[in-house]
Protein backbone atom coordinates (compact mmCIF):
# COMPACT_ATOMS: atom_id res chain seq x y z
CA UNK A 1 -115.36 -57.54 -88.95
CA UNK A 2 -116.18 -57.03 -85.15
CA UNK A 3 -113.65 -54.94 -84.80
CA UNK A 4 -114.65 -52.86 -87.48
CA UNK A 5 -118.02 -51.91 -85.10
CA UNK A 6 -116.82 -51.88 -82.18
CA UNK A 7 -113.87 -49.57 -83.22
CA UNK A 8 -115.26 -47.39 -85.51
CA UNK A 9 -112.31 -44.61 -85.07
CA UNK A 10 -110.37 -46.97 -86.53
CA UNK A 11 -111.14 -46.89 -90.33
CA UNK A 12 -108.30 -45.62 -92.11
CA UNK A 13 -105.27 -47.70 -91.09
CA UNK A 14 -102.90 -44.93 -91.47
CA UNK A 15 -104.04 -43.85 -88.56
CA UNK A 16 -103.07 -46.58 -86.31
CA UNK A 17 -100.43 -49.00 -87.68
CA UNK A 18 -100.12 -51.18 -84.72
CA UNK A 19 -103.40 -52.18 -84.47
CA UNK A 20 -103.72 -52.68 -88.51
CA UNK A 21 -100.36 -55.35 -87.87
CA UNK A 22 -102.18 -57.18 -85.20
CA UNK A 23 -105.24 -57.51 -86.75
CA UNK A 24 -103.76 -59.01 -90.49
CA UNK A 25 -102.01 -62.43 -88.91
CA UNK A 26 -105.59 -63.62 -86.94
CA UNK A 27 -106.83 -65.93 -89.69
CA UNK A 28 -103.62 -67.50 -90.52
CA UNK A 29 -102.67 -68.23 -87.48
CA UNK A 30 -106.12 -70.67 -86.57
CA UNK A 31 -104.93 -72.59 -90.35
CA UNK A 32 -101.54 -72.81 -88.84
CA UNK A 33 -102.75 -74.71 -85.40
CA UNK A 34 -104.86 -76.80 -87.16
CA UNK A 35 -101.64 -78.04 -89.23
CA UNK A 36 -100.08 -78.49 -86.60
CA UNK A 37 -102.42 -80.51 -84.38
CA UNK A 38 -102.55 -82.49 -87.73
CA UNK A 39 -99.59 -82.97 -88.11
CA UNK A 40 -99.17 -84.09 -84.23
CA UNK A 41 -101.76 -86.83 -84.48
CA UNK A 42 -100.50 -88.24 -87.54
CA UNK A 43 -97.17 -88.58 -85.65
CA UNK A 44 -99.00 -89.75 -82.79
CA UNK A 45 -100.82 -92.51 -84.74
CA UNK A 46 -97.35 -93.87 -86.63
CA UNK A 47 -95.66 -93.72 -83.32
CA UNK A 48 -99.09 -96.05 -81.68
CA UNK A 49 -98.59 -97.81 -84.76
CA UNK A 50 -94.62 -98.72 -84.01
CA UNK A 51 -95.57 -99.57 -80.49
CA UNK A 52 -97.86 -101.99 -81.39
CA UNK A 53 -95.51 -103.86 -84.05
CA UNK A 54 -93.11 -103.86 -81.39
CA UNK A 55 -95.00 -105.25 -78.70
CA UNK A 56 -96.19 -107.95 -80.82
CA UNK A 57 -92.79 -108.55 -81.90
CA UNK A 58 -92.23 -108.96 -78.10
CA UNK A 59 -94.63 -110.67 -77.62
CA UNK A 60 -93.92 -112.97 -80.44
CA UNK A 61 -90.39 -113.32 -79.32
CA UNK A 62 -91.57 -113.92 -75.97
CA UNK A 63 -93.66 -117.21 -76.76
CA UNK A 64 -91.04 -118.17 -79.28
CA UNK A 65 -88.17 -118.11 -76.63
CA UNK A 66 -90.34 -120.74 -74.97
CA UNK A 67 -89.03 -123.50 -76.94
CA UNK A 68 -86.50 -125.95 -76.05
CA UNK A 69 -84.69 -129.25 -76.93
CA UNK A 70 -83.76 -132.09 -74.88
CA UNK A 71 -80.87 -134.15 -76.02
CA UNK A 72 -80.61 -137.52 -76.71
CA UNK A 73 -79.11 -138.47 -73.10
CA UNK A 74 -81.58 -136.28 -71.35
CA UNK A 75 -84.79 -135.74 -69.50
CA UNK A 76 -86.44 -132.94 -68.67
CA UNK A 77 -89.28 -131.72 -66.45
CA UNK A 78 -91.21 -128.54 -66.48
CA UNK A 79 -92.02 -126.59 -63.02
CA UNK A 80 -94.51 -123.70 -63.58
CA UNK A 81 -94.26 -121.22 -60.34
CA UNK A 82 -91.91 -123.83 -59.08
CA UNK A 83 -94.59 -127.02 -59.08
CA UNK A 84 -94.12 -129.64 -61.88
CA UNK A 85 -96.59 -129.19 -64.95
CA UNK A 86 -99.00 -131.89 -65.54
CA UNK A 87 -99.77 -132.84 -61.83
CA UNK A 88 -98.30 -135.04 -59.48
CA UNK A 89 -94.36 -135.60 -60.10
CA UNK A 90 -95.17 -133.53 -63.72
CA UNK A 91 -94.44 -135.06 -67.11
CA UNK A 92 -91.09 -136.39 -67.94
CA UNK A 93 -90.37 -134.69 -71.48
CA UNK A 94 -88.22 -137.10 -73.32
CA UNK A 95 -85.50 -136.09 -76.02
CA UNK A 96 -86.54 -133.44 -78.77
CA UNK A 97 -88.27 -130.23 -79.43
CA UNK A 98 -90.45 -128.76 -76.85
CA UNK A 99 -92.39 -125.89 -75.57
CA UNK A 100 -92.88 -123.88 -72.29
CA UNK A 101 -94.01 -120.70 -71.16
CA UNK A 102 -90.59 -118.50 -70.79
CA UNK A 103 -89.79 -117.13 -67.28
CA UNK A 104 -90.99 -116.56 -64.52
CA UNK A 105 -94.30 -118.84 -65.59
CA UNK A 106 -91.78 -121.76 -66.11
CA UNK A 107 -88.62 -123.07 -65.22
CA UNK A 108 -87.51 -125.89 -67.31
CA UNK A 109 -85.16 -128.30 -65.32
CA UNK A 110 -82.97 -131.02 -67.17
CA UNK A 111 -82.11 -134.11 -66.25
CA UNK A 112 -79.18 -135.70 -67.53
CA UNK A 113 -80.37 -139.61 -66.36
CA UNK A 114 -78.21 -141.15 -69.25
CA UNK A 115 -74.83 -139.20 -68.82
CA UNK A 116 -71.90 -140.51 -66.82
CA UNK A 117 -71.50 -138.27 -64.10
CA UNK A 118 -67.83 -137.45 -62.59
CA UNK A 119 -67.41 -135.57 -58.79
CA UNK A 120 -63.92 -135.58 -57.04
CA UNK A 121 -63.31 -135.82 -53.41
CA UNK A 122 -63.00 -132.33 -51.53
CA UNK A 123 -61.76 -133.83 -48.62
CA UNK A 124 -57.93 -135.43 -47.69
CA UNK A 125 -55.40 -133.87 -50.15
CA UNK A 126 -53.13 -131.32 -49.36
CA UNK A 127 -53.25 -127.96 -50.77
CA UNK A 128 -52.12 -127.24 -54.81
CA UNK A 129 -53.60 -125.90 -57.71
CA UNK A 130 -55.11 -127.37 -61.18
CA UNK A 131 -52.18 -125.49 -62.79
CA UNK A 132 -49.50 -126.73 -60.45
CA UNK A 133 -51.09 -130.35 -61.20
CA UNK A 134 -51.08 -129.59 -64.99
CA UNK A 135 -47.47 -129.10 -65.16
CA UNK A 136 -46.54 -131.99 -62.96
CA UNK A 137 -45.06 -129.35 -59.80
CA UNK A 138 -45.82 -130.05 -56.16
CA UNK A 139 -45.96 -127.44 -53.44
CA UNK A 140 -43.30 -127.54 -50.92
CA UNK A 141 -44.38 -129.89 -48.32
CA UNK A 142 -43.18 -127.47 -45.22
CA UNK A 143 -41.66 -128.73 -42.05
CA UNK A 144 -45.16 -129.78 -41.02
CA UNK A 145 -48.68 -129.92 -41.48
CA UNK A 146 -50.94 -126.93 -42.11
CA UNK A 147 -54.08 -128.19 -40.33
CA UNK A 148 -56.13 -124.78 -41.98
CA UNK A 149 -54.80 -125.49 -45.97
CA UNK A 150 -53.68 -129.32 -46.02
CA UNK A 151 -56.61 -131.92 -46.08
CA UNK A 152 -55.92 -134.96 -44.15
CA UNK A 153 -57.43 -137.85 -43.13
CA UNK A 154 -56.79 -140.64 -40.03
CA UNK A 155 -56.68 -144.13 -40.03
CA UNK A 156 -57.54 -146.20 -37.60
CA UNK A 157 -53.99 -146.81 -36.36
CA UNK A 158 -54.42 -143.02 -35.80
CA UNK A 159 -51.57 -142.31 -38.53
CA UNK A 160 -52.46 -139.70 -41.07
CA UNK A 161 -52.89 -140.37 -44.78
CA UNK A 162 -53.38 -138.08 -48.08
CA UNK A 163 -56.27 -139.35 -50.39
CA UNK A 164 -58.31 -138.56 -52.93
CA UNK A 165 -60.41 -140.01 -55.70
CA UNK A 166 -63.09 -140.08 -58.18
CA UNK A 167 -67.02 -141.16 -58.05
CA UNK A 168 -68.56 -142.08 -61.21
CA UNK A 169 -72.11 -142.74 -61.42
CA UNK A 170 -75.09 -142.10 -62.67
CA UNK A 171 -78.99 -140.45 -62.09
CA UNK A 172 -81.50 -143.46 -61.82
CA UNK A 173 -84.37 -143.62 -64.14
CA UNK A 174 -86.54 -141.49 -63.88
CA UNK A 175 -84.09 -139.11 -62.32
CA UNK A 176 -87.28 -136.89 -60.44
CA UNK A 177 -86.36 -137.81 -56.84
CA UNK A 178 -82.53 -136.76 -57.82
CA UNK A 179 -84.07 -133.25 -58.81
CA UNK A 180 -86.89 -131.98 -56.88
CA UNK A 181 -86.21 -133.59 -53.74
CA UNK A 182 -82.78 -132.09 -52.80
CA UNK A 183 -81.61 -128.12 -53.65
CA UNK A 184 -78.61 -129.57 -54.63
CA UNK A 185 -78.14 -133.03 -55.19
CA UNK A 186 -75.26 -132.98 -56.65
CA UNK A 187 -73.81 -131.53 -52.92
CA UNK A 188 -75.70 -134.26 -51.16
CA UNK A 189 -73.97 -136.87 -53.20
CA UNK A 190 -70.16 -134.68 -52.53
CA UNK A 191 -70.92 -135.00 -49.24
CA UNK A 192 -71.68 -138.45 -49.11
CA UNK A 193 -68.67 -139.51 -51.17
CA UNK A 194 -66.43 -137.75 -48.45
CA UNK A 195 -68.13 -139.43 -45.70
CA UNK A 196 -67.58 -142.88 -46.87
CA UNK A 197 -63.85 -141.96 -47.16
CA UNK A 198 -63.43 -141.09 -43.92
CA UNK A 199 -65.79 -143.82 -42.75
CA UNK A 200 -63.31 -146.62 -44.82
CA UNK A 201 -59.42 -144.79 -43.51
CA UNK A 202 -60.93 -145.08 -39.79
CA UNK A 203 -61.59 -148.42 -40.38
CA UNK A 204 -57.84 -149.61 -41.81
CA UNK A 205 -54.58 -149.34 -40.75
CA UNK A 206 -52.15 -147.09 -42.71
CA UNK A 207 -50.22 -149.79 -43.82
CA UNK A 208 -53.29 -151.92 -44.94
CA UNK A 209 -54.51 -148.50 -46.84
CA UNK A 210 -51.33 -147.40 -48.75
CA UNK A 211 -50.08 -150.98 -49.64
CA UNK A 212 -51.32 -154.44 -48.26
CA UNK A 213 -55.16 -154.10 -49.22
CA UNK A 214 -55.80 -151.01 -51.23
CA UNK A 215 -59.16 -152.89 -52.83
CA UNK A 216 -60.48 -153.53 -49.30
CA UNK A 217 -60.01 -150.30 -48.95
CA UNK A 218 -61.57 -148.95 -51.67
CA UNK A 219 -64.85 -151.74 -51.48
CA UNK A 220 -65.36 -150.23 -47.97
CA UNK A 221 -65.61 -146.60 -49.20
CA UNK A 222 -67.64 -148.50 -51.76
CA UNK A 223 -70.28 -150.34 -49.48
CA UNK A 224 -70.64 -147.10 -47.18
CA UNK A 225 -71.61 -145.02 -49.83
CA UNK A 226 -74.26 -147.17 -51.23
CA UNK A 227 -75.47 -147.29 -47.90
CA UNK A 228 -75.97 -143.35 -47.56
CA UNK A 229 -77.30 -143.10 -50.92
CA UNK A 230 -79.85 -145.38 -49.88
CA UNK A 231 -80.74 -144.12 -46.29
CA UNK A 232 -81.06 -140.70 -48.32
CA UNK A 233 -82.88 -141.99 -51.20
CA UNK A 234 -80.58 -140.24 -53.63
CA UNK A 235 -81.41 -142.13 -57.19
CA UNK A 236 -78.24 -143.10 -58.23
CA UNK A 237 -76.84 -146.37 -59.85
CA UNK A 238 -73.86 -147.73 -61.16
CA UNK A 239 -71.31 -146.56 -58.68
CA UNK A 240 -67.81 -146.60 -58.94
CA UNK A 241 -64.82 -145.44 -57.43
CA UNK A 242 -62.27 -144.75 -59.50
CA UNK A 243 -58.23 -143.41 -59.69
CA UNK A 244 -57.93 -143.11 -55.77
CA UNK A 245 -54.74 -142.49 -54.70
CA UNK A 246 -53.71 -142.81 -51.03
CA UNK A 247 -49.99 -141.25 -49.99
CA UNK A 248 -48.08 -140.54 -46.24
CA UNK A 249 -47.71 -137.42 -45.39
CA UNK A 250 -45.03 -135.44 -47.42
CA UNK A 251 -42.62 -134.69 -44.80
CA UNK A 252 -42.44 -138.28 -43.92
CA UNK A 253 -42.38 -139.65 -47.32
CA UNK A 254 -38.33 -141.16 -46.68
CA UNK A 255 -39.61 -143.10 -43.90
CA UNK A 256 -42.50 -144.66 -45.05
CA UNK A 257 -40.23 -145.37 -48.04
CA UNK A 258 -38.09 -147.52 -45.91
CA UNK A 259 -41.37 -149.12 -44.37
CA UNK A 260 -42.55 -150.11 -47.79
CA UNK A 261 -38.79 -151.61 -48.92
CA UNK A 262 -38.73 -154.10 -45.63
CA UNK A 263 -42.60 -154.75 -46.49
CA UNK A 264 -41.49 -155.90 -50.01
CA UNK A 265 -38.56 -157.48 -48.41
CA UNK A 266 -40.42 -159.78 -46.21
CA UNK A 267 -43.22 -160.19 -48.47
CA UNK A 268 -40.71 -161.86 -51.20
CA UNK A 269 -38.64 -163.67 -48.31
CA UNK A 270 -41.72 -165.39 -47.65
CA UNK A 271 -42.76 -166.02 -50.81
CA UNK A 272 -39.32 -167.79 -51.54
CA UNK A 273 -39.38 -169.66 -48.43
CA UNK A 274 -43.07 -170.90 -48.97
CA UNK A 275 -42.28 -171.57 -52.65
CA UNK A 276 -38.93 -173.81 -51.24
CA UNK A 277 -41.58 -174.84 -49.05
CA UNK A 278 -43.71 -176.37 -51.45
CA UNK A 279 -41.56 -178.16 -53.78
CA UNK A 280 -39.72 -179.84 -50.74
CA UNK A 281 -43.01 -181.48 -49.91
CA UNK A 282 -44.19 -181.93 -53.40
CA UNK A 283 -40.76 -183.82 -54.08
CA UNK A 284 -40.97 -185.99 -50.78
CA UNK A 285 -44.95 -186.84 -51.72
CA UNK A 286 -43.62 -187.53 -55.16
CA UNK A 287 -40.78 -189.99 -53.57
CA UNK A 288 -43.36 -191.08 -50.88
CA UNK A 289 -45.50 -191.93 -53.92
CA UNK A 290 -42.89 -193.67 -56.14
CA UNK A 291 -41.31 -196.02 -53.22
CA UNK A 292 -45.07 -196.76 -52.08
CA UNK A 293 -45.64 -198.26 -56.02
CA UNK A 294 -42.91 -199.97 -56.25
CA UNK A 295 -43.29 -201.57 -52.61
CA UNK A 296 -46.79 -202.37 -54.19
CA UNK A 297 -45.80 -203.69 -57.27
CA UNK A 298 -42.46 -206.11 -55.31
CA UNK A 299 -45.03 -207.45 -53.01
CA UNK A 300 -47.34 -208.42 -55.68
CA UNK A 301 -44.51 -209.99 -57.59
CA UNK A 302 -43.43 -211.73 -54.90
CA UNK A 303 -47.00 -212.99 -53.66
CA UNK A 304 -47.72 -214.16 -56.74
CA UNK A 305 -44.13 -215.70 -57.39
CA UNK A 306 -44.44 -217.67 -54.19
CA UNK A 307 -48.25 -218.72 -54.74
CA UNK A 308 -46.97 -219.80 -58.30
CA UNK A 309 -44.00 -222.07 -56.21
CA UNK A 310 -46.33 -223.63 -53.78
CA UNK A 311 -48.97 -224.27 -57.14
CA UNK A 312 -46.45 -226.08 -59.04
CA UNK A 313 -44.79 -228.01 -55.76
CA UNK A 314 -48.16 -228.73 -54.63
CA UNK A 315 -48.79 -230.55 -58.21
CA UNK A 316 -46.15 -232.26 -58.87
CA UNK A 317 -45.59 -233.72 -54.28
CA UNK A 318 -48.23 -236.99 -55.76
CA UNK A 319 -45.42 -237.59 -58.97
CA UNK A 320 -42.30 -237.54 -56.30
CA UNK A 321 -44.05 -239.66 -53.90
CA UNK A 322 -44.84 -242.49 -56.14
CA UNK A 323 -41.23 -242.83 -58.01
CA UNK A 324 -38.82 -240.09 -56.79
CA UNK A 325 -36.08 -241.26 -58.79
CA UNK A 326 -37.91 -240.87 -62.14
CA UNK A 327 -39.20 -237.55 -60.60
CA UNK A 328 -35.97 -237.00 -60.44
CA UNK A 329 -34.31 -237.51 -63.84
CA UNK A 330 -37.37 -235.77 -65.61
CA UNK A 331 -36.83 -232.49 -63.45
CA UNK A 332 -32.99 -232.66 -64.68
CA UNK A 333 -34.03 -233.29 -68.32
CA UNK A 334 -36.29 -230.08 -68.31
CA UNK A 335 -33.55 -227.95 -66.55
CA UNK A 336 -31.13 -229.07 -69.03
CA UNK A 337 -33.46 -228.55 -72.04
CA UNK A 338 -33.71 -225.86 -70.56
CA UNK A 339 -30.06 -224.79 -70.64
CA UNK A 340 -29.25 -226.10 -73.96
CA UNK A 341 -31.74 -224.01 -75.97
CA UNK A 342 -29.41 -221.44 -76.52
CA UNK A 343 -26.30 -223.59 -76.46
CA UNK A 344 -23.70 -224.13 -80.10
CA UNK A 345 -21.93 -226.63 -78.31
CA UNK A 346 -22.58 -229.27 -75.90
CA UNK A 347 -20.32 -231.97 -74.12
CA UNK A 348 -21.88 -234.63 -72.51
CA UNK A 349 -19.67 -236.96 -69.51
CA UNK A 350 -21.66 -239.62 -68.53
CA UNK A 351 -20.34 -241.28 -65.03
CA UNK A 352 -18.38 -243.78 -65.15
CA UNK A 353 -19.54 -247.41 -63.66
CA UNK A 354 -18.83 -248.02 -59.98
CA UNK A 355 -19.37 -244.24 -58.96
CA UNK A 356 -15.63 -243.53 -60.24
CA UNK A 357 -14.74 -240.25 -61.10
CA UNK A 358 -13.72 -238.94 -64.82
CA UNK A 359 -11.10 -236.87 -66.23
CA UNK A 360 -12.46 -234.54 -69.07
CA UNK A 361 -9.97 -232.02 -71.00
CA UNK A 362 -11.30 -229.28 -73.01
CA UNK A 363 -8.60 -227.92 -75.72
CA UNK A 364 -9.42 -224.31 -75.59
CA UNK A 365 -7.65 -221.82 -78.10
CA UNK A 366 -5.85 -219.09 -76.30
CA UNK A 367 -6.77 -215.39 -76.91
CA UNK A 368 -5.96 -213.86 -80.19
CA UNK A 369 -3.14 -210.94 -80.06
CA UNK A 370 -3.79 -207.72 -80.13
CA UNK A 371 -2.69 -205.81 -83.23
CA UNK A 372 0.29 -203.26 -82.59
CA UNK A 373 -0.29 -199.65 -83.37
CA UNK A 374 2.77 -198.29 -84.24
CA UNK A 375 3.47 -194.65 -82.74
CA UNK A 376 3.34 -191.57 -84.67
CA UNK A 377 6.84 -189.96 -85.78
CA UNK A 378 8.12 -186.67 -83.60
CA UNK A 379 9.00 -183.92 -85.22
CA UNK A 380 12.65 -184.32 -84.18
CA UNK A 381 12.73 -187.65 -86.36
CA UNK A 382 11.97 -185.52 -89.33
């Protein structure tokens, strides 16, 4: 309608057909922005809408991702921008569910006090692979030593030995000073475990190490690495070395063959001659013994047999003295009865008057033959 007044030369729109076109779309195009801003805050408000569901949903599955189980050979600790929770050395969560702010807030740090834990040796074995070891094959030993790929270690004979082994152990109740006061502990204890190997081989000979007292030398790697563990404070128990093996060098494995035959060699040579040894002397202790009883029991007898002879002469010197011929005749009558006991037949020649002598013949039947056995027929007689 303003344009009507201010154009009045413009009534009949034959006249000017442009400005009739531009003048029709002007109220349909305000309804058609107003649509459209409509329609651009209702999107707006779903999309705020969307945002919001997800960033509680994040949120949600932020605080949800907090939780956490400890197992039943575990403790755990919480650290909240890297100092333990709960002041002090922090609460020791025991095993179950529990809950912690996710990361970065907190850092939840497990402690496995009730596992057995297992750590080979890095240091003294030559170099091979876990695959090579799987399927029982050796590197070729070389002509010699490779100082830069071939662990060694020396005795104290200042021979050189291959070893290696395994520590067993495990984290001391409550396992906190095994966690927060080392990066690492599990390097401190590595390091410690190689140190008391080469602490025990300088210590032994290489002879003692591979064959004559492989416990020694294993209870010296032993006692050495208790002692680190407690100049470092480490909390660890129950330690134990296990499956260590101790070898010559490769390229001189022949030789120290041959070493180890003479060292069984002499070791049974002496065991034979200190077993011949010892059953020589048991026998002549045994013989020692037997002649030393027997000595014991003839001089008994004998004492005994003589005090009995002096007894009975002593008793019966009054009965000789007063009538020794009587003495006499009794003494013969109780040898004779004596004799006789046993006797079928007895023959009795009293002497003869005067001291004369007498003549006594015996008729004594002579000795039955012996039967003939006739010989067996030869075969010729057949």
């Amino acid at each position: 309608m303003s344009d009507k007044h201010d154009h009045p030369h413009h009534d009949h729109d034959h006249d000017h057909p442009h400005d009739h076109d531009h003048a029709k779309p002007a109220t349909p195009s305000l309804e058609g922005e107003d649509a459209g801003t409509q329609a651009l805050a209702g999107a707006l408000k779903s999309s705020f809408a969307i945002v919001k569901v997800i960033m509680i949903g994040l949120l949600l599955l932020f605080l949800f991702s907090g939780f956490f189980v400890v197992g039943p050979q575990e403790k755990a600790i919480v650290l909240r921008f890297g100092v333990p929770a709960g002041g002090g050395d922090g609460k020791l969560l025991g095993p179950g569910p529990h809950w912690a702010f996710p990361p970065p807030i907190d850092e939840v740090v497990r402690i496995p006090v009730g596992q057995v834990m297992n750590l080979n040796s890095t240091v003294g074995w030559y170099a091979t692979t876990a695959a090579m070891e799987a399927a029982g094959n050796e590197p070729e030993p070389g002509e010699s030593l490779r100082p830069a790929l071939d662990g060694y270690l020396l005795t104290g004979d200042e021979n050189i030995v291959h070893l290696r082994a395994t520590l067993r152990y495990r984290i001391a109740e409550p396992g906190l000073r095994y966690v927060l006061d080392f990066a690492n502990a599990s390097n401190v204890v590595q390091n410690a475990f190689n140190n008391a190997l080469l602490f025990a081989a300088a210590r032994y000979k290489v002879d003692d190490a591979l064959t004559r007292d492989q416990a020694g030398f294993r209870e010296t790697a032993r006692n050495r690495f208790e002692q680190l563990v407690a100049r470092h404070n480490l909390g660890i128990t129950e330690i134990q070395i296990d499956n260590m093996q101790v070898i010559p060098p490769r390229q001189l494995k022949e030789a120290f063959s041959r070493v180890t035959e003479a060292e069984v060699r002499r070791a049974k040579e002496l065991n034979d001659a200190r077993s011949y040894e010892n059953q020589t002397i048991s026998k002549a202790r045994a013989e020692a013994e037997s002649r030393k009883n027997l000595g014991e029991a003839e001089r008994t007898r004998l004492v005994e047999f003589v005090a009995a002879e002096v007894e009975r002469f002593t008793n019966n010197l009054p009965a000789w003295r007063a009538n020794r011929d009587l003495f006499t005749q009794q003494r013969q009558s109780e040898v004779l009865r004596i004799i006789y006991t046993n006797v079928q037949e007895k023959v009795v020649a009293p002497q003869r008057g005067g001291g004369a002598g007498r003549e006594l013949r015996l008729q004594i039947n002579r000795e039955p033959p012996k039967p003939k056995v006739l010989d067996q027929p030869k075969a010729d007689d057949h």
